[in-house]
Protein backbone atom coordinates (compact mmCIF):
# COMPACT_ATOMS: atom_id res chain seq x y z
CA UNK A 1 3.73 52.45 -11.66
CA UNK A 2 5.72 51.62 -8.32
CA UNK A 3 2.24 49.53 -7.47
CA UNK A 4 2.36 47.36 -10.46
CA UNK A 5 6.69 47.48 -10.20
CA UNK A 6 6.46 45.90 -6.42
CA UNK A 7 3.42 43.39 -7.61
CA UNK A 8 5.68 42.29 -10.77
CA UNK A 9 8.45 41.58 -8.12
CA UNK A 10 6.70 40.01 -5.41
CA UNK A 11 5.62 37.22 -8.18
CA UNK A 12 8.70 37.16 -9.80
CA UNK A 13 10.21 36.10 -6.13
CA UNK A 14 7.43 33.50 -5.47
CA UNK A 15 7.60 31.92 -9.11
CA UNK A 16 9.94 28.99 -9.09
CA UNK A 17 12.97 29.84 -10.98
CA UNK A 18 14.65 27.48 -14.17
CA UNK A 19 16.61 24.45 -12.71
CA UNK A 20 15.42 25.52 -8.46
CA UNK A 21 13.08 23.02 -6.86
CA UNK A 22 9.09 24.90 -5.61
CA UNK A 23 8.06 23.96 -2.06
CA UNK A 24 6.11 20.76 -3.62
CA UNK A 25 9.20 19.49 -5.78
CA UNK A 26 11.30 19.70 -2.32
CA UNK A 27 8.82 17.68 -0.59
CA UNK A 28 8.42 14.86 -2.90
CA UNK A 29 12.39 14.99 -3.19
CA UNK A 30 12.38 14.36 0.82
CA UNK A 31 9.61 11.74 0.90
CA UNK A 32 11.65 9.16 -0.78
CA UNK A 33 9.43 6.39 -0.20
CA UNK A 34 6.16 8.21 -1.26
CA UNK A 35 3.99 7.57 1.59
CA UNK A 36 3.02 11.22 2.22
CA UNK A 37 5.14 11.95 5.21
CA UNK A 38 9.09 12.58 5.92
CA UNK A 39 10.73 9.94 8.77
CA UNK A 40 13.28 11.23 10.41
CA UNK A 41 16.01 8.88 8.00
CA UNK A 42 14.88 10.65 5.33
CA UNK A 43 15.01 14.03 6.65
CA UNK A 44 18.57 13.12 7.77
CA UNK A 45 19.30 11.76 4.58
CA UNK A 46 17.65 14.49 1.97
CA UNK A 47 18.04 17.67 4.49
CA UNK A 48 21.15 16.70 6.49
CA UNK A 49 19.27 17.38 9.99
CA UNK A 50 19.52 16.05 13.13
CA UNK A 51 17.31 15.51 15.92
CA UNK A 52 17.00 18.86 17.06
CA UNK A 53 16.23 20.12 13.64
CA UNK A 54 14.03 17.62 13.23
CA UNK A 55 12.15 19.32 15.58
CA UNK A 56 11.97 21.97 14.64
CA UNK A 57 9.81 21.20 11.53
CA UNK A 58 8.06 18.40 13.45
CA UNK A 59 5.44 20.85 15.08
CA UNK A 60 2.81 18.48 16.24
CA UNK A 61 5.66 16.38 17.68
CA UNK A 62 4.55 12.88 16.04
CA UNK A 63 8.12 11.62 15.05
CA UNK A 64 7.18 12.78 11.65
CA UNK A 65 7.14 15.84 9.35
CA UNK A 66 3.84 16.14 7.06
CA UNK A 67 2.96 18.20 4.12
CA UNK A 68 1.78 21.18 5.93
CA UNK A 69 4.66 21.43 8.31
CA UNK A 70 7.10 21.04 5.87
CA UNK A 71 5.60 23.57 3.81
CA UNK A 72 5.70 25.90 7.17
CA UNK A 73 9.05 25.34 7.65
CA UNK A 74 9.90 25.80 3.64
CA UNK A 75 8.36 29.29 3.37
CA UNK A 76 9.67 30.41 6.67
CA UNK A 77 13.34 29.60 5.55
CA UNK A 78 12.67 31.31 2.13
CA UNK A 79 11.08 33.97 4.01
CA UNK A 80 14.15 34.39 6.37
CA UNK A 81 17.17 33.27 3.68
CA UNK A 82 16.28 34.04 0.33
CA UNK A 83 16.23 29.99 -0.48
CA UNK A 84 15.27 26.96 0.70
CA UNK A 85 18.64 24.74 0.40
CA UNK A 86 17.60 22.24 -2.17
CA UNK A 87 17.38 18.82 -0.45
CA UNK A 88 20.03 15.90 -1.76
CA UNK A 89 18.40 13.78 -5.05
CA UNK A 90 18.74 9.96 -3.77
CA UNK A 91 21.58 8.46 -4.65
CA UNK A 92 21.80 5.75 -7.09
CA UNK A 93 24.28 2.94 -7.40
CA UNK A 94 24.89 1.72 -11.43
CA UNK A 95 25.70 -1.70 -9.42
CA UNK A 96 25.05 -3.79 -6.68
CA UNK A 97 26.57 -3.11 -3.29
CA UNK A 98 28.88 -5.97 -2.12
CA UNK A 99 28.16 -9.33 0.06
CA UNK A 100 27.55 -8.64 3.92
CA UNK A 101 27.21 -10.31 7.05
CA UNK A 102 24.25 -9.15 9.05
CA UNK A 103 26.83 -7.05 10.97
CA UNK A 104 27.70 -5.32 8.35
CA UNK A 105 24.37 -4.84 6.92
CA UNK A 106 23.40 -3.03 10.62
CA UNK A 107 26.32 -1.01 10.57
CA UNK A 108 26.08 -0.07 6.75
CA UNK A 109 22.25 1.00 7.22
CA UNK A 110 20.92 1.25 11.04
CA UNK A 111 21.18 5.04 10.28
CA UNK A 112 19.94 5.85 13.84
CA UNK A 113 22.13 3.52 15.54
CA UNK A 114 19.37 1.89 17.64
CA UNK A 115 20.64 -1.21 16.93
CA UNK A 116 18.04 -2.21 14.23
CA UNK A 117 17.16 -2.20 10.80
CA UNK A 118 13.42 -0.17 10.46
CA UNK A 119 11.16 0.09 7.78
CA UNK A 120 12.76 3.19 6.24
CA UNK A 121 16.37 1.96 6.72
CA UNK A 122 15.59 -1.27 5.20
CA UNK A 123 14.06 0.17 2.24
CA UNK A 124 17.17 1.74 1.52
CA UNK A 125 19.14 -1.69 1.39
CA UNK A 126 16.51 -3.06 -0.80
CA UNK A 127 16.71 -0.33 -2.75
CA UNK A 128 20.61 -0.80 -3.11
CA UNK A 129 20.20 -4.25 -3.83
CA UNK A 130 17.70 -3.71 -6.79
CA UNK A 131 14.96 -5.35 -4.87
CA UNK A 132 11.83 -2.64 -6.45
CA UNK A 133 9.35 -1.08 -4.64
CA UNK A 134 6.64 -4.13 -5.20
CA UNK A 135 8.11 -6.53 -3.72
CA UNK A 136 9.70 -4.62 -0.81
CA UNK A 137 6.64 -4.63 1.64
CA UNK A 138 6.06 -8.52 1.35
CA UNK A 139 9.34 -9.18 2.00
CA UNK A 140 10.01 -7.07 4.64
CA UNK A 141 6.87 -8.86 6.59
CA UNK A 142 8.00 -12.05 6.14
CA UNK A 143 11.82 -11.14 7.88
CA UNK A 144 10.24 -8.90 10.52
CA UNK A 145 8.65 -11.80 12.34
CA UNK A 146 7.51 -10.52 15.02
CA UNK A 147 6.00 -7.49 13.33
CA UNK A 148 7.56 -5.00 15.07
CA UNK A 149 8.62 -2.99 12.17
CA UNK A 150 12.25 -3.67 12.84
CA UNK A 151 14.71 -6.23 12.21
CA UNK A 152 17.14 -6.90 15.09
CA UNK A 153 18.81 -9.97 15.81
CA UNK A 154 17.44 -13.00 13.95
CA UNK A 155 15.95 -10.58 11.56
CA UNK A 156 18.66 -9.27 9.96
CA UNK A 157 20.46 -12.68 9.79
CA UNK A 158 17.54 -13.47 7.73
CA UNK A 159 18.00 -9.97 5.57
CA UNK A 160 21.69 -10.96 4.78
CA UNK A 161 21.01 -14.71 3.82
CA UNK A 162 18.17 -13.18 1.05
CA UNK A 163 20.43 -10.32 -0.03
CA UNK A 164 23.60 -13.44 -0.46
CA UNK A 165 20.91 -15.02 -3.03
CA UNK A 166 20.87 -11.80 -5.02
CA UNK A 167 24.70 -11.68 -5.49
CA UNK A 168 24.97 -15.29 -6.07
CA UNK A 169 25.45 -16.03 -9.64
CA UNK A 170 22.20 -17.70 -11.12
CA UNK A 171 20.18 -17.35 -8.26
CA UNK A 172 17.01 -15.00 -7.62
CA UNK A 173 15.69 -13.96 -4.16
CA UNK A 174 12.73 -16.51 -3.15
CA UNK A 175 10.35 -13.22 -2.75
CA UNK A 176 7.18 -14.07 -1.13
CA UNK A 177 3.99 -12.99 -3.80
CA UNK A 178 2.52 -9.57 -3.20
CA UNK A 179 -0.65 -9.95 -1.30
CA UNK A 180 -3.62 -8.00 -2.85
CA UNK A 181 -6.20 -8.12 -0.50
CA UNK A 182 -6.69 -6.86 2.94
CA UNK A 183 -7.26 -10.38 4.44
CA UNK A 184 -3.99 -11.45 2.90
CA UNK A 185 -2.11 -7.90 5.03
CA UNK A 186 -3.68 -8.26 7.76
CA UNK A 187 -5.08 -11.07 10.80
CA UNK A 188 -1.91 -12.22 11.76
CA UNK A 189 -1.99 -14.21 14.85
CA UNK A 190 0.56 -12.97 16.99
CA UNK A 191 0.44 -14.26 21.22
CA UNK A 192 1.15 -11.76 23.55
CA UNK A 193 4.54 -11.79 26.08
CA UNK A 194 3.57 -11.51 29.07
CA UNK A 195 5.93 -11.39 32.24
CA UNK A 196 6.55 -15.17 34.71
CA UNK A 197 3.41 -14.76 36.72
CA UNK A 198 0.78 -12.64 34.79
CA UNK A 199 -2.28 -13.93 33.56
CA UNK A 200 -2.75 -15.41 29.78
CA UNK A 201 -4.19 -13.02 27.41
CA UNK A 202 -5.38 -13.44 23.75
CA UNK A 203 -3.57 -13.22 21.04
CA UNK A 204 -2.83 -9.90 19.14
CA UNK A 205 -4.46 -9.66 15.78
CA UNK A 206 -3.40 -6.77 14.05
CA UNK A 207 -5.38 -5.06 11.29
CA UNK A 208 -8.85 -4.30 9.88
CA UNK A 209 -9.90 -8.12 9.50
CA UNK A 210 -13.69 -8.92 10.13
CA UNK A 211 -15.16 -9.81 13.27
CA UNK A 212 -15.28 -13.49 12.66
CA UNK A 213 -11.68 -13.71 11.71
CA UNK A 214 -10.83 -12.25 15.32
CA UNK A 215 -13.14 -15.24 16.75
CA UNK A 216 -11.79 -17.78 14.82
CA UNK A 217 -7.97 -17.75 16.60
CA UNK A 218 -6.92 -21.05 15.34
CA UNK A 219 -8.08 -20.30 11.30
CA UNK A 220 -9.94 -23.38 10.96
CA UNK A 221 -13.08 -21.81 9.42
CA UNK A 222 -15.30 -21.85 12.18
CA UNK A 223 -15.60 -20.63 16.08
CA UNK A 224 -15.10 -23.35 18.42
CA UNK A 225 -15.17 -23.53 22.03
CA UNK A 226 -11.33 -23.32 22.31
CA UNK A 227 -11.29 -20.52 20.02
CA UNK A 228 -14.01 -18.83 22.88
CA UNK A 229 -11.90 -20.33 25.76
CA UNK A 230 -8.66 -18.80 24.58
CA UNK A 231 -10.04 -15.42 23.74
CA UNK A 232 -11.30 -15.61 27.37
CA UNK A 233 -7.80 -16.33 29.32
CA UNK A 234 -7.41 -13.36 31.00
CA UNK A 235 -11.47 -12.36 31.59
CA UNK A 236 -13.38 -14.79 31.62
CA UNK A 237 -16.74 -13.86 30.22
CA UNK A 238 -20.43 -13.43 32.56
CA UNK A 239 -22.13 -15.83 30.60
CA UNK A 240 -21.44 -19.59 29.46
CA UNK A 241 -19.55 -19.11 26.13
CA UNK A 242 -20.98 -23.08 25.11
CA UNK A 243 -24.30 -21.79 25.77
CA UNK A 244 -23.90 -19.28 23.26
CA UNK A 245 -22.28 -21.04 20.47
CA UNK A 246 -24.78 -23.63 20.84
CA UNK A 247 -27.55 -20.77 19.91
CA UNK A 248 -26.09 -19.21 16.83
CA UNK A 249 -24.76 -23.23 15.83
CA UNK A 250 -27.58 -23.62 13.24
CA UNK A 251 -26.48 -27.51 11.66
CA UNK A 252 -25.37 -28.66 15.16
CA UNK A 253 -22.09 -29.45 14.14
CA UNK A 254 -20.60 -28.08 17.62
CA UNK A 255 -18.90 -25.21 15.05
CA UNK A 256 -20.12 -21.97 14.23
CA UNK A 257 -18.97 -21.08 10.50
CA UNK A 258 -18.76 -17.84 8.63
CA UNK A 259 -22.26 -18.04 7.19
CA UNK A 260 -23.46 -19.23 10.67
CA UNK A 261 -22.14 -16.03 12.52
CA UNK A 262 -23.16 -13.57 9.20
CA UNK A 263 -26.95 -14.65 9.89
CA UNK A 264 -26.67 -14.30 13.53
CA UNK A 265 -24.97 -10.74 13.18
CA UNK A 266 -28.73 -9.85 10.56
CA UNK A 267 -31.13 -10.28 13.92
């Protein structure tokens, strides 16, 4: 009887109780952009932490809190408390938050005062601007232009003119479409800063993008010998890069195209 009394308990205790968020509802609560992870901004905003307690459920130390450490760090407070404090539901505004500058925008949502607007913070403006989840990602590419992902500067100049179109009376945001492939994500060109004095070096292409698209630097369909000469800036290669594009150059055009290098790639 005191067996099955202290088994009844125990499950009584672990069973989520009417109206009190389980370990899983608590996550999802924190993770307010649904990506499967907690940023620090929204551990600040859902669990009021700061760094340090950050920390402390960050175990692996990778500036982020996953589902396993958060569940650590949930049963351990239950464990130690009674109850794991229920993290703050997100806020939301019936209507739109007022005209800014791009000072004010920083001020109003850099919520780590680094001086910039990141992914996480920004998603929070968009949010409070009625800008849904969609459309956010496209748009925040096309501000962040050098695809850092922050806005700083320029950047958030750019956020504040796009949020003005919102408030203006008969006016909608020029959002950019939502790309749907991973071609149209990814392969940005982006060149490389490099400091007075140092070598060239190729340009940055972010991404999974195919090989060819990472040969083809100036996106004219085909790998030329200034695509090869570029890519080449900073080590130059051991053997004669004309001498090779002249082998897999099958019409003798001077160009190798996409079907050119796919039926090299097969031998």
């Amino acid at each position: 009887m005191l067996l099955a009394a202290l088994i009844a308990h125990a499950q009584s205790a672990a069973a989520p109780q009417d109206g009190v968020l389980d370990e899983q509802q608590c996550f999802e609560r924190c993770d307010r952009n649904e990506d499967g992870w907690i940023a620090f901004g929204e551990a600040q905003e859902a669990l009021s932490v700061d760094r340090g307690e950050f920390r402390v459920y960050d175990r692996n130390r990778d500036g982020r809190i996953d589902r396993d450490e958060f569940g650590l760090r949930y049963r351990e407070t239950l464990e130690r408390q009674g109850a794991f404090p229920p993290p703050k539901a997100p806020e939301k505004n019936a209507a739109l938050p007022p005209k800014r500058s791009a000072t004010q925008l920083r001020v109003a949502y850099d919520k780590n005062s680094d001086g910039a607007i990141d992914a996480f913070e920004a998603h929070s403006c968009l949010i409070d601007y009625g800008i849904a989840e969609p459309a956010q990602v496209p748009l925040f590419k096309k501000l962040d232009a050098d695809s850092d992902a922050r806005l700083v500067g320029p950047e958030i100049d750019a956020l504040a003119n796009a949020l003005a179109m919102i408030l203006a009376p008969g006016l909608q945001p020029a959002l950019p479409p939502l790309e749907k492939t991973v071609l149209g994500l990814f392969g940005k060109v982006v060149e490389r800063e490099r400091a007075a004095g140092a070598p060239a070096e190729p340009p940055l292409i972010v991404g999974p993008v195919p090989m060819f698209l990472r040969l083809d630097i100036d996106r004219d369909g085909a790998i030329t010998t200034a695509d090869v000469a570029r890519l080449q800036q900073h080590q130059p290669l051991a053997v004669r890069a004309t001498s090779v594009l002249a082998a897999l150059d099958r019409n003798g055009d001077g160009r190798v195209d996409e079907a050119e290098f796919e039926l090299a790639l097969r031998f």
